[in-house]
N, C-alpha and C. Protein backbone atom coordinates (compact mmCIF):
# COMPACT_ATOMS: atom_id res chain seq x y z
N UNK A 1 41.97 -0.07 -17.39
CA UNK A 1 40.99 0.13 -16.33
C UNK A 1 40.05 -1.07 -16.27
N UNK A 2 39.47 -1.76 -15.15
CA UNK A 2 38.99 -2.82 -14.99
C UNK A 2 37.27 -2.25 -14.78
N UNK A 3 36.63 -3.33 -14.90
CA UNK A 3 34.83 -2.62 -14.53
C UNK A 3 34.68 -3.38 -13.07
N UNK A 4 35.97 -4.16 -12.35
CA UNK A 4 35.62 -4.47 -11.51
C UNK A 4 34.92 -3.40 -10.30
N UNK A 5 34.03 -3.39 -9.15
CA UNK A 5 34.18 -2.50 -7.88
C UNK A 5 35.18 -1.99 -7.23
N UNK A 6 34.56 -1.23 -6.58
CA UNK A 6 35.73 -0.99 -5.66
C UNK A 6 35.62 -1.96 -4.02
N UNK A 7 37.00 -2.33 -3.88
CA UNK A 7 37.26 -3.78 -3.00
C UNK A 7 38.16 -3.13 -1.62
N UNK A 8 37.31 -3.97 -0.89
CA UNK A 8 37.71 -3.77 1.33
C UNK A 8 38.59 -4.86 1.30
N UNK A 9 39.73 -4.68 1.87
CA UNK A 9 40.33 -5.70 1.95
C UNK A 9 40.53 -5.74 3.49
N UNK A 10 40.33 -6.73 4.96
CA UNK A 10 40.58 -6.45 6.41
C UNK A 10 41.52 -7.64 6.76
N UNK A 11 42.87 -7.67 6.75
CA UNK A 11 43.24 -9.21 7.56
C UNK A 11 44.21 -8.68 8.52
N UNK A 12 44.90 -9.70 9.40
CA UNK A 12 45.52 -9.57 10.46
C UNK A 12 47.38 -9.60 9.66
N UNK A 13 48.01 -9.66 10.23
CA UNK A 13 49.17 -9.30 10.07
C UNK A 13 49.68 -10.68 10.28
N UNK A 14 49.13 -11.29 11.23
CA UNK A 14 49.67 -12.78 11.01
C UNK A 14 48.87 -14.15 10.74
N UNK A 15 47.98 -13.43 9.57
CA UNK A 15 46.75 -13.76 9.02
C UNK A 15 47.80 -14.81 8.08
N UNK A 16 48.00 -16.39 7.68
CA UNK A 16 48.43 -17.17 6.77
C UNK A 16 48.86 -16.73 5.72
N UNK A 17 47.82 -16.23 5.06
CA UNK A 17 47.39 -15.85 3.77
C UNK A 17 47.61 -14.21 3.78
N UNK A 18 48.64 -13.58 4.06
CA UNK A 18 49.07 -12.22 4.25
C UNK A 18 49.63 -11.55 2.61
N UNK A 19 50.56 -12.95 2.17
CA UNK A 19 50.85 -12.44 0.98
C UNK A 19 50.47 -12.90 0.13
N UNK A 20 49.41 -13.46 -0.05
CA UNK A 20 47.96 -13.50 -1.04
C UNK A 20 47.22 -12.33 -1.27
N UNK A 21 46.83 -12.31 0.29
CA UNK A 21 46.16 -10.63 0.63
C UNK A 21 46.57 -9.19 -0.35
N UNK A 22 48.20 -9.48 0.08
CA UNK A 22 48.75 -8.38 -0.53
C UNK A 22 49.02 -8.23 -2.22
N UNK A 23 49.28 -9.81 -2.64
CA UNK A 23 49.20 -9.69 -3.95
C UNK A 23 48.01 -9.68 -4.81
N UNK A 24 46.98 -10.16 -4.19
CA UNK A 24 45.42 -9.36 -5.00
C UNK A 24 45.46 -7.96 -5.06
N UNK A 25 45.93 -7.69 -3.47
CA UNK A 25 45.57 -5.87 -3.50
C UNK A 25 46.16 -5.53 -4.77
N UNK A 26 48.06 -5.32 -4.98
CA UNK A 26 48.57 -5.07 -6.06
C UNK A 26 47.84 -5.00 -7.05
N UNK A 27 47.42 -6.53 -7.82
CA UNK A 27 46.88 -6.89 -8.70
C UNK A 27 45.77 -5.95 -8.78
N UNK A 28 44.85 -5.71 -8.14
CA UNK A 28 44.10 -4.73 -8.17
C UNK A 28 44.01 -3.27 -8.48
N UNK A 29 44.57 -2.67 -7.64
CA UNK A 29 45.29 -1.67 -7.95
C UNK A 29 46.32 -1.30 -9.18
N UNK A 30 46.80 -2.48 -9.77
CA UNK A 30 47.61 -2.07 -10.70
C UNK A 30 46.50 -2.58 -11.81
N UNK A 31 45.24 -3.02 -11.94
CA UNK A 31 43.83 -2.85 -12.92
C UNK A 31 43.30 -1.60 -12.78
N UNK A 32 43.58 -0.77 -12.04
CA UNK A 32 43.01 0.38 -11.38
C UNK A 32 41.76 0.15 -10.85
N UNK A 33 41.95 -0.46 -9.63
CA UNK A 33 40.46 -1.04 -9.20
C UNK A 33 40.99 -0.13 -7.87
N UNK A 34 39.87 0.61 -7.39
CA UNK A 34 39.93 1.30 -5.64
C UNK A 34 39.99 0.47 -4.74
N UNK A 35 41.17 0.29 -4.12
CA UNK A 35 41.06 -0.85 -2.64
C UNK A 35 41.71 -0.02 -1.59
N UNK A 36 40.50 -0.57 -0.50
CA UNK A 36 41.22 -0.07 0.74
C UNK A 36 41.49 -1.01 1.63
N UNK A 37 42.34 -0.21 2.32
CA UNK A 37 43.16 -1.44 3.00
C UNK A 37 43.34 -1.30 4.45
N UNK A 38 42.72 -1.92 5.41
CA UNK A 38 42.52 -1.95 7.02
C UNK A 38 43.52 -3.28 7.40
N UNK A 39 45.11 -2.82 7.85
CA UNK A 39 45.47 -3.98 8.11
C UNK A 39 45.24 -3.97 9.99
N UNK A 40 45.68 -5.40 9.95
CA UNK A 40 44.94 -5.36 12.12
C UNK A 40 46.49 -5.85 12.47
N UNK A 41 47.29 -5.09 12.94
CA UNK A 41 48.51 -5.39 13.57
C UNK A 41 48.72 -6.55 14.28
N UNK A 42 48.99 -7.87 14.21
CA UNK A 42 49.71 -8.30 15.56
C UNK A 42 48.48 -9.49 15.45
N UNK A 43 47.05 -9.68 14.36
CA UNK A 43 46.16 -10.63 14.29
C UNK A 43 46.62 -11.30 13.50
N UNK A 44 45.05 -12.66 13.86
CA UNK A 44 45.14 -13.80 13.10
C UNK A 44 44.28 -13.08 12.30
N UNK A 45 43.33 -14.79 12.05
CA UNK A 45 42.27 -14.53 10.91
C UNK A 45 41.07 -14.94 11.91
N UNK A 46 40.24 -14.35 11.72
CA UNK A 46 39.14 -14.62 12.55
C UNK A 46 38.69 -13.35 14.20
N UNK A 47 39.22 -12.47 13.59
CA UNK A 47 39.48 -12.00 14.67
C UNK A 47 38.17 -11.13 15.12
N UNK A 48 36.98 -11.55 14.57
CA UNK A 48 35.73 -11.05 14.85
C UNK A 48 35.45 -9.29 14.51
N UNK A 49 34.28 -9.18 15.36
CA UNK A 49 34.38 -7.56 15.30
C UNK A 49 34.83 -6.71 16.17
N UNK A 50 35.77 -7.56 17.19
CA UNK A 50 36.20 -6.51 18.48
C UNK A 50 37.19 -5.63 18.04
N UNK A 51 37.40 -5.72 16.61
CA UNK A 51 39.01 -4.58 16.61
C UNK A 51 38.75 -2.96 15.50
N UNK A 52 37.08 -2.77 15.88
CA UNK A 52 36.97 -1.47 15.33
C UNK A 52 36.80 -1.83 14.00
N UNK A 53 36.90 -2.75 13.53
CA UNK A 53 36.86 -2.28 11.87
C UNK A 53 35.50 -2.56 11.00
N UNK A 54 34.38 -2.68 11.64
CA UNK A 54 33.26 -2.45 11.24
C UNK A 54 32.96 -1.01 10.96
N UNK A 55 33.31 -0.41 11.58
CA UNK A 55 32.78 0.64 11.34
C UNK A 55 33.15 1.57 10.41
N UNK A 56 34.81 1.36 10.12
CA UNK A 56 35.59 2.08 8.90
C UNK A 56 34.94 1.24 7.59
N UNK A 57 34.61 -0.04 7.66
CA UNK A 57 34.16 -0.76 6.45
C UNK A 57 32.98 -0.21 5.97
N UNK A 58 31.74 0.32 7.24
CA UNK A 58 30.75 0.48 6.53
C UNK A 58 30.78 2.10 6.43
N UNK A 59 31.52 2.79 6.84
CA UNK A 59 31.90 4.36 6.22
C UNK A 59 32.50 4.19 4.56
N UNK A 60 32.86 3.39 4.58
CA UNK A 60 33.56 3.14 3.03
C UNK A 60 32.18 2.68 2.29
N UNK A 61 31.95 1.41 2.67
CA UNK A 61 30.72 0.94 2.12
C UNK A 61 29.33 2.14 1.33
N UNK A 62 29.10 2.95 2.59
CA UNK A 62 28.17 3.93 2.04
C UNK A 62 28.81 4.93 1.32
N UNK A 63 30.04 5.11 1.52
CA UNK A 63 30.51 6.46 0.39
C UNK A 63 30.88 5.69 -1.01
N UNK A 64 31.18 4.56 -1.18
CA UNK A 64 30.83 3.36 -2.22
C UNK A 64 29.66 3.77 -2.94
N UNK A 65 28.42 3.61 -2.56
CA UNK A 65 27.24 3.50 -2.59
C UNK A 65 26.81 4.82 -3.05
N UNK A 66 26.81 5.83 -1.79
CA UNK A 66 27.37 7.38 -2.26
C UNK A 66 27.15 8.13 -3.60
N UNK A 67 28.59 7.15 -3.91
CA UNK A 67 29.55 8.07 -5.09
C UNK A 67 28.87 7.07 -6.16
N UNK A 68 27.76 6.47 -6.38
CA UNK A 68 27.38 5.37 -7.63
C UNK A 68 26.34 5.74 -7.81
């Protein structure tokens, strides 16, 4: 078990760095660290805040916060 947090992970699908993305998550998860995971279908990187996912981040964020 790791003392790391628990980790948001948000990228696009045709984000460069996709299987970086995915191999931290692993890595994470297999420390038993809580990650969630918002992937954005069909994006780059940079894709601002027009695709909804502010708002699932900071529902996580406060039940983060919450549960500590």
């Amino acid at each position: 078990m790791s003392d790391l947090p628990p980790t948001y992970f948000c990228y696009g699908t045709r984000d460069p760095f996709v299987r970086e993305f995915e191999a931290c998550i692993e890595a994470l998860q297999e420390a038993g660290v809580p990650v969630e995971v918002d992937v954005l279908e069909g994006r780059l990187y940079g894709y601002g805040y027009a695709e909804g996912w502010i708002p699932a981040y900071a529902e996580w964020l406060e039940n983060v916060f919450a549960n500590n």
